[in-house]
C-alpha atoms as a PDB file:
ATOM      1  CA  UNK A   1     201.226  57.659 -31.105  1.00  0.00           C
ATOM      2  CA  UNK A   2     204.293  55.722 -31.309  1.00  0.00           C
ATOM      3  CA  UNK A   3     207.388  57.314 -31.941  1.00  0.00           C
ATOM      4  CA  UNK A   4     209.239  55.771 -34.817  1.00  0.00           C
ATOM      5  CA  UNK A   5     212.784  57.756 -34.895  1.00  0.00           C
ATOM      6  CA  UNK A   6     215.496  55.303 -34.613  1.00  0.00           C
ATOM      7  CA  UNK A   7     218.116  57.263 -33.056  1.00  0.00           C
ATOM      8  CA  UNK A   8     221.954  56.087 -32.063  1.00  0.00           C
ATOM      9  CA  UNK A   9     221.618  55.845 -28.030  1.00  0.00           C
ATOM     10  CA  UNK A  10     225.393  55.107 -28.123  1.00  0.00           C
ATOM     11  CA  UNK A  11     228.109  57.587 -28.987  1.00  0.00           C
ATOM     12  CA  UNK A  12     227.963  57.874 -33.165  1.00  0.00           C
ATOM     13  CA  UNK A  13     229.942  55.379 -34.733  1.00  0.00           C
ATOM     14  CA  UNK A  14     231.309  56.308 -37.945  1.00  0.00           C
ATOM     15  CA  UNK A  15     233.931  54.874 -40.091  1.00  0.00           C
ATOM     16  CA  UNK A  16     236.766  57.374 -41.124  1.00  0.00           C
ATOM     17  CA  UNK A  17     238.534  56.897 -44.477  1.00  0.00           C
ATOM     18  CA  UNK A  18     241.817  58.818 -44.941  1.00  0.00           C
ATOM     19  CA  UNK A  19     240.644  62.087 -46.046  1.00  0.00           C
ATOM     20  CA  UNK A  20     237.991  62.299 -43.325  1.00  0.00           C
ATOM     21  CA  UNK A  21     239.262  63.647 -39.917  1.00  0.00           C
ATOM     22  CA  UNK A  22     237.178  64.762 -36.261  1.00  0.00           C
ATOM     23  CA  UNK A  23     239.360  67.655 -36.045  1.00  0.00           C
ATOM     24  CA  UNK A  24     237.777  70.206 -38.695  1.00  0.00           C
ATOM     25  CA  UNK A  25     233.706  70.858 -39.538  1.00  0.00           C
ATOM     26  CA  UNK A  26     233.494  69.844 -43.416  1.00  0.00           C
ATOM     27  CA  UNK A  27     230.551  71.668 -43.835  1.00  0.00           C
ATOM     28  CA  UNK A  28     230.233  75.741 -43.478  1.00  0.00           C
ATOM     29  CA  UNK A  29     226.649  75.710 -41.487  1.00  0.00           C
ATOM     30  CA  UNK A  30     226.424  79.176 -41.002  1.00  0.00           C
ATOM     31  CA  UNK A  31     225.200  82.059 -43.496  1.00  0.00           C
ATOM     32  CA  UNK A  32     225.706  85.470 -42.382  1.00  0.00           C
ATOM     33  CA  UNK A  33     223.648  88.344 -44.598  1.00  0.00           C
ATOM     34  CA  UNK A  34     223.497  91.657 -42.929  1.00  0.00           C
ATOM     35  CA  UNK A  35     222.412  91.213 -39.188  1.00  0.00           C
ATOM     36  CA  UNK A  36     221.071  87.943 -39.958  1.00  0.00           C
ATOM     37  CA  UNK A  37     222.974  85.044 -38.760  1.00  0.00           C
ATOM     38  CA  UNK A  38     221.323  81.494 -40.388  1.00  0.00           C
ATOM     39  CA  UNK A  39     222.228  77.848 -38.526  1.00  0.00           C
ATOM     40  CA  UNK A  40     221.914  74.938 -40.470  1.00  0.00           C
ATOM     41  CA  UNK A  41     222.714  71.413 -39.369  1.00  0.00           C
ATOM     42  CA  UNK A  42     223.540  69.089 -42.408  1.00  0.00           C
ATOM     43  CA  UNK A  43     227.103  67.497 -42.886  1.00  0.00           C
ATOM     44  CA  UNK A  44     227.843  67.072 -39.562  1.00  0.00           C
ATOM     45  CA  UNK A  45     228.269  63.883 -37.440  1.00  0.00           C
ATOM     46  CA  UNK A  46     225.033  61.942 -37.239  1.00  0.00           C
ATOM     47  CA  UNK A  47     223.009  62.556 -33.662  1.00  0.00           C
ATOM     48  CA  UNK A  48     225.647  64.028 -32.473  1.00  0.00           C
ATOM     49  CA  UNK A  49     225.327  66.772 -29.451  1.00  0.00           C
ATOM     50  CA  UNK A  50     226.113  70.175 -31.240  1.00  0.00           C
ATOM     51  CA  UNK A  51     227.619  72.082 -27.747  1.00  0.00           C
ATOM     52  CA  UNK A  52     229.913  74.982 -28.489  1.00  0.00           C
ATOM     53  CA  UNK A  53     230.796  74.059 -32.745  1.00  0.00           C
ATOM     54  CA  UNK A  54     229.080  77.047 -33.345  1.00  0.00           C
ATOM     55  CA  UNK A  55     231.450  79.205 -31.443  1.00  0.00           C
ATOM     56  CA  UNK A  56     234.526  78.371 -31.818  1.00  0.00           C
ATOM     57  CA  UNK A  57     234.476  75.331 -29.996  1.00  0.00           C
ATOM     58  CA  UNK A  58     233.497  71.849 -30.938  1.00  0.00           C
ATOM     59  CA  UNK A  59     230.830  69.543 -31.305  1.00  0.00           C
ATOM     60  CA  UNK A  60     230.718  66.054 -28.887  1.00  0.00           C
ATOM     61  CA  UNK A  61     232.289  64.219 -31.274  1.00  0.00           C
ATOM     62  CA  UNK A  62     235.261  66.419 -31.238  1.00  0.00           C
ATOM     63  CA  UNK A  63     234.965  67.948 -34.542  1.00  0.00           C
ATOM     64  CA  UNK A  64     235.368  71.638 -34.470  1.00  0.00           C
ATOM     65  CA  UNK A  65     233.195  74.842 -36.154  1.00  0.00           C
ATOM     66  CA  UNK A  66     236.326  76.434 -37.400  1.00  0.00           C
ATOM     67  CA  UNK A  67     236.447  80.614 -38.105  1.00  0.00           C
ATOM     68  CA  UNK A  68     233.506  80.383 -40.737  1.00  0.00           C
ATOM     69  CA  UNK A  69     230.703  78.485 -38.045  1.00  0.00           C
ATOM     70  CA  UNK A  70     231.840  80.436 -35.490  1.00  0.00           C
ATOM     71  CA  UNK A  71     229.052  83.294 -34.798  1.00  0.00           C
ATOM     72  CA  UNK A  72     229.115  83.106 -30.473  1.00  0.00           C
ATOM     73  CA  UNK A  73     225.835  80.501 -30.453  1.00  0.00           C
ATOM     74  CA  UNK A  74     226.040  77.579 -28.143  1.00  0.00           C
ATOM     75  CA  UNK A  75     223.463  74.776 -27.252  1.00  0.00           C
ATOM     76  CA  UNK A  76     223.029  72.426 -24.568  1.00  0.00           C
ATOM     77  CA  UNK A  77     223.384  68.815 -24.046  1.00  0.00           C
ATOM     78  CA  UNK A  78     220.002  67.682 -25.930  1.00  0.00           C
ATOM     79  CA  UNK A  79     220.427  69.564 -28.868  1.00  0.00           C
ATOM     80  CA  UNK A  80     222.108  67.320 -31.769  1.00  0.00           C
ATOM     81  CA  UNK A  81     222.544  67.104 -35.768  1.00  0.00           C
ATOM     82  CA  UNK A  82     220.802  64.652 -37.090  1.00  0.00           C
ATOM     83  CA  UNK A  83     221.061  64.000 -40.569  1.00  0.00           C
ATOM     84  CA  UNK A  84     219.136  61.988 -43.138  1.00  0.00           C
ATOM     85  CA  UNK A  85     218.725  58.294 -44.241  1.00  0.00           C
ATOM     86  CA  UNK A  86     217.459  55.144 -42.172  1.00  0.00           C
ATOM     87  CA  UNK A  87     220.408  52.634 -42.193  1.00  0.00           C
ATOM     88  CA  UNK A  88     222.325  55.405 -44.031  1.00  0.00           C
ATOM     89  CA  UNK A  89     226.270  54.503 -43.463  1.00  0.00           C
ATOM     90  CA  UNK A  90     229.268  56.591 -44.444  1.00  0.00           C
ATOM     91  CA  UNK A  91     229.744  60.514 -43.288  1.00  0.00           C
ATOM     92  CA  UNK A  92     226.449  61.978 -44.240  1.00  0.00           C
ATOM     93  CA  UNK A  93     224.366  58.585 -43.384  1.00  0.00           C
ATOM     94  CA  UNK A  94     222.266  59.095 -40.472  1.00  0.00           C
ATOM     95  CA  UNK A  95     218.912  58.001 -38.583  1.00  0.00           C
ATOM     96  CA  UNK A  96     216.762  60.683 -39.184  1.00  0.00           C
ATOM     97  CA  UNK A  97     213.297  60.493 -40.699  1.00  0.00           C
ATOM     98  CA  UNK A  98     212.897  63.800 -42.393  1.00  0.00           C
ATOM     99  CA  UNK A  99     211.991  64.926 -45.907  1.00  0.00           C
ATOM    100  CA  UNK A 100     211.450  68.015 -47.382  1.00  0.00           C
ATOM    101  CA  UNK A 101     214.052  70.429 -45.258  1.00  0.00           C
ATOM    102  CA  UNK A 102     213.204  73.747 -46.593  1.00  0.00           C
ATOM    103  CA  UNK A 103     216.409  74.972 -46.427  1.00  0.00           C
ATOM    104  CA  UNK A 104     217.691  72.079 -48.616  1.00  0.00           C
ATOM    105  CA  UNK A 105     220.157  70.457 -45.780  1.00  0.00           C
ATOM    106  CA  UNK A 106     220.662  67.000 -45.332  1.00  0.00           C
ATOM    107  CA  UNK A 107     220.551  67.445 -41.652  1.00  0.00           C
ATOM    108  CA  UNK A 108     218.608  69.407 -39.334  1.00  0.00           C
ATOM    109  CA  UNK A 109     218.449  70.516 -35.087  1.00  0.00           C
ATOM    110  CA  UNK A 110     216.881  67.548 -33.191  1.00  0.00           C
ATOM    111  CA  UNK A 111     216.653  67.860 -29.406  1.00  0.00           C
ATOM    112  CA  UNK A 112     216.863  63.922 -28.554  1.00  0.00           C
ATOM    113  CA  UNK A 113     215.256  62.286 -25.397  1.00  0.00           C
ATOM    114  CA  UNK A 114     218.015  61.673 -23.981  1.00  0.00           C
ATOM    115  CA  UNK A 115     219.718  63.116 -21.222  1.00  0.00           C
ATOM    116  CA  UNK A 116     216.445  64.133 -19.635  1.00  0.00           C
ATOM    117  CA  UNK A 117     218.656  66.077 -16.731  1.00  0.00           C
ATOM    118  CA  UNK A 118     218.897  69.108 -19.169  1.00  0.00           C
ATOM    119  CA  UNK A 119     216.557  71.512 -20.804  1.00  0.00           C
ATOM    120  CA  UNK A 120     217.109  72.043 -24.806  1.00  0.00           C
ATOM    121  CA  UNK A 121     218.627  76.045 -25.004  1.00  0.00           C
ATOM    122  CA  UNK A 122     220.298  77.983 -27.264  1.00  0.00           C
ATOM    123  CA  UNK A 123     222.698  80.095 -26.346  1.00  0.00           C
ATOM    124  CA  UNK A 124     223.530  83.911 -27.564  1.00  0.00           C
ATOM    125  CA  UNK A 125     226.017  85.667 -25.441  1.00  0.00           C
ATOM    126  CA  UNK A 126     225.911  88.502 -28.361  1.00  0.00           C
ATOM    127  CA  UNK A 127     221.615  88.600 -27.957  1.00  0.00           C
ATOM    128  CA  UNK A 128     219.730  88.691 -31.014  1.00  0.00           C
ATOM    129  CA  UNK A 129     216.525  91.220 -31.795  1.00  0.00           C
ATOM    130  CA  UNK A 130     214.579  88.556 -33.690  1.00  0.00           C
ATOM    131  CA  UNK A 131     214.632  84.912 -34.475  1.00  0.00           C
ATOM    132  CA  UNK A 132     212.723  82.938 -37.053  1.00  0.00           C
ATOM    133  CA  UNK A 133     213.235  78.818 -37.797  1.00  0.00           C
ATOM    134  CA  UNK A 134     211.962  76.157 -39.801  1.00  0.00           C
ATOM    135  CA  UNK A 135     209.839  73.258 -37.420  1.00  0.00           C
ATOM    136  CA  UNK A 136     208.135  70.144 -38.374  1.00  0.00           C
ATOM    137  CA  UNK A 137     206.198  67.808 -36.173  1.00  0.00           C
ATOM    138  CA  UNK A 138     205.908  64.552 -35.896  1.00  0.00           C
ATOM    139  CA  UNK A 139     203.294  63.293 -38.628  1.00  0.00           C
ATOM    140  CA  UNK A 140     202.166  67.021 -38.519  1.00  0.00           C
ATOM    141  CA  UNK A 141     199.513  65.921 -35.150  1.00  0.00           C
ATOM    142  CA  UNK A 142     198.263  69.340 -33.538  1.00  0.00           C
ATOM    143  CA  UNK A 143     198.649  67.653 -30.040  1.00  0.00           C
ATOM    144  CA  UNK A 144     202.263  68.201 -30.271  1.00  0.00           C
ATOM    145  CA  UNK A 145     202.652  71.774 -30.413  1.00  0.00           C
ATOM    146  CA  UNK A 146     204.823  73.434 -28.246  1.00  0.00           C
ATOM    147  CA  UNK A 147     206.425  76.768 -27.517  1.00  0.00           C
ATOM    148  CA  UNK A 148     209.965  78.148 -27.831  1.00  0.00           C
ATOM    149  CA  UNK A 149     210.609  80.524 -24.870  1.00  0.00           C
ATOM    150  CA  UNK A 150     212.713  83.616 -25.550  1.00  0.00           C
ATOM    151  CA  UNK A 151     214.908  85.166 -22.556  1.00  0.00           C
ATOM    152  CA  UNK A 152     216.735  88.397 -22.141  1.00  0.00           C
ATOM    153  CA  UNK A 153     219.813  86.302 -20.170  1.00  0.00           C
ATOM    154  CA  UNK A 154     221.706  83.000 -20.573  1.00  0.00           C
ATOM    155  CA  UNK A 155     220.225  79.650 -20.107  1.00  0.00           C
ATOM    156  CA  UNK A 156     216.649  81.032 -19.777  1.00  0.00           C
ATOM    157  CA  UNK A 157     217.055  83.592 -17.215  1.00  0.00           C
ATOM    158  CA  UNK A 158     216.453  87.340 -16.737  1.00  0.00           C
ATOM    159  CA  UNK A 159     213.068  88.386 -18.675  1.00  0.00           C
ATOM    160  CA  UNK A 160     210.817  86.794 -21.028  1.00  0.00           C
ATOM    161  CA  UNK A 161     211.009  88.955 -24.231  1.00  0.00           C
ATOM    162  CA  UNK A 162     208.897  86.854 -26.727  1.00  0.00           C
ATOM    163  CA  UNK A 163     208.120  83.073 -27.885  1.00  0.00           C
ATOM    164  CA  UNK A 164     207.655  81.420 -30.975  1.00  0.00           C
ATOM    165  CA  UNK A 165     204.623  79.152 -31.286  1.00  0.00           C
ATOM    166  CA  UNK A 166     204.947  75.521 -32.966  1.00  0.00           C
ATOM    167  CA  UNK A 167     201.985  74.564 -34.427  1.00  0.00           C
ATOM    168  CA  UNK A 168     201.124  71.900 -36.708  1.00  0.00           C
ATOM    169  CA  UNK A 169     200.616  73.185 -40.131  1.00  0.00           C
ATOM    170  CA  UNK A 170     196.677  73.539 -41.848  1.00  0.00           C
ATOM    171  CA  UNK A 171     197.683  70.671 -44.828  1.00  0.00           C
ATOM    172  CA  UNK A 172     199.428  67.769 -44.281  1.00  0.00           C
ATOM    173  CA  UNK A 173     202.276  66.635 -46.974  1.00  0.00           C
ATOM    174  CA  UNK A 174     202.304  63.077 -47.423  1.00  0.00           C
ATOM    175  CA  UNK A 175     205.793  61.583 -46.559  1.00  0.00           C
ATOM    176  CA  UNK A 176     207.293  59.467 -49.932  1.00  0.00           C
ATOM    177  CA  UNK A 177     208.759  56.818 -47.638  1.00  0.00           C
ATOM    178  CA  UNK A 178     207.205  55.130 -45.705  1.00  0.00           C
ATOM    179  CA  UNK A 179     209.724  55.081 -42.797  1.00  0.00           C
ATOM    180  CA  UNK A 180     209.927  59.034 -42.416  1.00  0.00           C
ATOM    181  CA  UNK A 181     207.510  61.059 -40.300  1.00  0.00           C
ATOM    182  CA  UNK A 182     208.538  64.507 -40.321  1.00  0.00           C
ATOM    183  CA  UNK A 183     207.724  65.581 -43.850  1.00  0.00           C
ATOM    184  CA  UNK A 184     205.538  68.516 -43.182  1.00  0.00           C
ATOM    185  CA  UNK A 185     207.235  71.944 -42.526  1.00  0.00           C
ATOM    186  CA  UNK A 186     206.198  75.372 -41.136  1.00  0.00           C
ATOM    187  CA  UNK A 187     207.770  78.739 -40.235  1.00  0.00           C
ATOM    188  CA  UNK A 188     207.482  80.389 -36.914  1.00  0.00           C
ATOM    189  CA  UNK A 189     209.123  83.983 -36.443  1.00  0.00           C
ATOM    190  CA  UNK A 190     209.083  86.889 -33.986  1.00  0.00           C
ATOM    191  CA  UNK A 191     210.920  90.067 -34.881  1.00  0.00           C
ATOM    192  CA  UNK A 192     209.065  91.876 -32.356  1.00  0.00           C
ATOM    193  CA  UNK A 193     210.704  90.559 -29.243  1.00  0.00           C
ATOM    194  CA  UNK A 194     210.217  93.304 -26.050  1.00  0.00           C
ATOM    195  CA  UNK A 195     214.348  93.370 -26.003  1.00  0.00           C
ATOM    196  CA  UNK A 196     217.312  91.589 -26.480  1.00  0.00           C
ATOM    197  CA  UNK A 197     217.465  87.991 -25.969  1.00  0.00           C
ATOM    198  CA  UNK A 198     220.187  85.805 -25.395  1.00  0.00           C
ATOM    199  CA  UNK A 199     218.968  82.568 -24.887  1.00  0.00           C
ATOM    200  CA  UNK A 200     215.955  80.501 -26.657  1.00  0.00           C
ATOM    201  CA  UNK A 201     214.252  77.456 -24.243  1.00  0.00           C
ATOM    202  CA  UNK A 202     212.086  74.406 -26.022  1.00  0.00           C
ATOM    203  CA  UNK A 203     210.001  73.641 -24.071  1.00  0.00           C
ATOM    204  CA  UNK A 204     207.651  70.367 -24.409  1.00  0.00           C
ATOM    205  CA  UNK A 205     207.214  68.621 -27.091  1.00  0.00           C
ATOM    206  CA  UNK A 206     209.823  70.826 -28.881  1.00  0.00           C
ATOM    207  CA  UNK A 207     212.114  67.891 -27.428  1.00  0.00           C
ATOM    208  CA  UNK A 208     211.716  64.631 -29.268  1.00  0.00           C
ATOM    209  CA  UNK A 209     208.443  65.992 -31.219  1.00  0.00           C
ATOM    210  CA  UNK A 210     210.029  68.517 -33.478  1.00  0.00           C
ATOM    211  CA  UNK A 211     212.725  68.585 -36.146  1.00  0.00           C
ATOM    212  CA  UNK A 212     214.313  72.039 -36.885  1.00  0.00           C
ATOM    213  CA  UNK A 213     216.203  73.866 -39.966  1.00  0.00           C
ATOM    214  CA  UNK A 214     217.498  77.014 -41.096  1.00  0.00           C
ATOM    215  CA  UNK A 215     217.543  78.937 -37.442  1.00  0.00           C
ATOM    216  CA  UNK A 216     217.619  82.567 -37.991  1.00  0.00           C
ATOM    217  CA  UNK A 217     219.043  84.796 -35.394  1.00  0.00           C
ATOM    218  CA  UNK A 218     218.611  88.922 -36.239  1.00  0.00           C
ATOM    219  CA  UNK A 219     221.708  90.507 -34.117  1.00  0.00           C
ATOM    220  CA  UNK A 220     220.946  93.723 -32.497  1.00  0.00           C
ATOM    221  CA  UNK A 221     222.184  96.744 -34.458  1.00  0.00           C
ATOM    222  CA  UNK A 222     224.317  99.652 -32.688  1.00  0.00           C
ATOM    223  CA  UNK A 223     223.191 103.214 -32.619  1.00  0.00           C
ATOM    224  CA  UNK A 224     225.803 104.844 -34.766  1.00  0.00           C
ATOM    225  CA  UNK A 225     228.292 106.735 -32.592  1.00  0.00           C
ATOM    226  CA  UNK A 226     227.401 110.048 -33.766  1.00  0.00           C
ATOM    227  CA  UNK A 227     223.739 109.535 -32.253  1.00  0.00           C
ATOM    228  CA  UNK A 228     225.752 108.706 -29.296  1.00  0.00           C
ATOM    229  CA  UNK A 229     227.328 111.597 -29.011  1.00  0.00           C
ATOM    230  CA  UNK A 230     223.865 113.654 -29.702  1.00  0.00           C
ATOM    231  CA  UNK A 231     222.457 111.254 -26.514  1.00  0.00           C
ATOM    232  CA  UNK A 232     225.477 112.581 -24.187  1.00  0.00           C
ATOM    233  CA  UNK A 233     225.447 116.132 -25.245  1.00  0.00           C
ATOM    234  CA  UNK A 234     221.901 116.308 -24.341  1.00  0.00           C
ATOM    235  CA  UNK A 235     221.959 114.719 -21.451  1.00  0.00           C
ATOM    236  CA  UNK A 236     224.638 117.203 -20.882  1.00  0.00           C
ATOM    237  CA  UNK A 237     222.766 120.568 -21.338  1.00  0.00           C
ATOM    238  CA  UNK A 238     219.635 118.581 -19.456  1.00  0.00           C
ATOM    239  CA  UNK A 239     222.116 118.203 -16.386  1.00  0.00           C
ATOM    240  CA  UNK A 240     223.354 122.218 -17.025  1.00  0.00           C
ATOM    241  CA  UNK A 241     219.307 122.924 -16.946  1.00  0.00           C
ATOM    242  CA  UNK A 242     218.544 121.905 -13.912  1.00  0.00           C
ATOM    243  CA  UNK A 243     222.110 123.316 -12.281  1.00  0.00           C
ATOM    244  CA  UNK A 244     220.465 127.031 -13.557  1.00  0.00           C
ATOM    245  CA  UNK A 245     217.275 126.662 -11.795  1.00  0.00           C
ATOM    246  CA  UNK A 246     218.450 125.632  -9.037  1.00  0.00           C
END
């Protein structure tokens, strides 16, 4: 199957009025409720590569997160925002096919095709219990599933601790245009991951195949410092233990 996408291979061009500016995000993409931290990708630069705007760095355009995007997540070279509208012009115009985005965006995570000398990850330094995202494939075809892989270090190293499977969905939902081809939409989660993972790989057709919204991250809760305390002192009177028998 052909892939229809019509993607920017240059650097996004857009065309600035006077209150527009590449220095500050004009869109808060991140929702924080509890120890959930939610990524969404609309307002943003069209196909532009995301990098380290979502901690307190900025996107490859130059526009920066700012304090309220800023939750330690970082993604690599592939990963871009792509927002909505063939031939769409002005700020929010963009060259993604999409419809439906559960989350209501007007953008969502794209990993593009291009460069193929990196691997789509994110990024966590903080590590994250449980993840859970919005997918759609590409005319909803089953031959383009793919799995998310879920590591316990950086940049898909250390341990596998879980994955997410991407599977096309059991009903198809017919696209209202014509020209857009990811229309369907699914939910995969894991909140059972074997530990703490800081870094999520896509692997396959995750790149290219797959449009993503509404990324959900669970961050790892402390033990309170009194159950701390309880750990040490028993490890404590363990350590005295043995000293007695001996």
């Amino acid at each position: 199957m052909k892939l229809k996408m019509i993607r920017a291979l240059a650097a996004p061009a857009l065309v600035l009025g006077s209150a527009l500016a590449a220095s500050q995000a004009l869109a808060a993409n991140v929702t924080v409720s509890g120890a959930t931290e939610t990524l969404t990708f609309g307002g943003q630069v069209n196909a532009t590569n995301i990098n380290t705007f979502f901690s307190g760095g900025t996107d490859a355009y130059g526009t920066a997160g700012g304090p309220a995007n800023n939750v330690g997540i970082t993604f690599t070279t592939p990963a871009e925002f792509l927002n909505a509208g063939y031939n769409g012009s002005g700020f929010n115009g963009g060259t993604g096919k999409f419809e439906n985005v559960p989350s209501g965006a007007t953008g969502v995570l794209y990993m593009a095709s291009v460069p193929t000398s990196t691997v789509p990850i994110l990024n966590d330094a903080n590590g994250f219990s449980g993840i859970s995202l919005n997918y759609s494939l590409l005319n909803n075809t089953a031959s383009y599933a793919s799995t998310i892989q879920l590591w316990s270090g950086l940049n898909g190293t250390g341990t596998e601790v879980g994955t997410l499977s991407l599977t096309a969905a059991g009903t198809t939902v017919a696209c209202t245009s014509t020209h857009d081809e990811f229309c369907t939409w699914s939910t995969a989660s894991n909140r059972t991951l074997s530990g703490v993972a800081e870094s999520a790989v896509f692997t396959g057709d995750a790149r290219t195949f797959t449009s993503f919204d509404a990324v959900t991250l669970n961050t790892p809760v402390p033990l309170p410092a009194a159950l701390w305390l309880m750990l040490g002192g028993m490890g404590g009177l363990a350590g005295f233990a043995r000293r007695r028998v001996a």
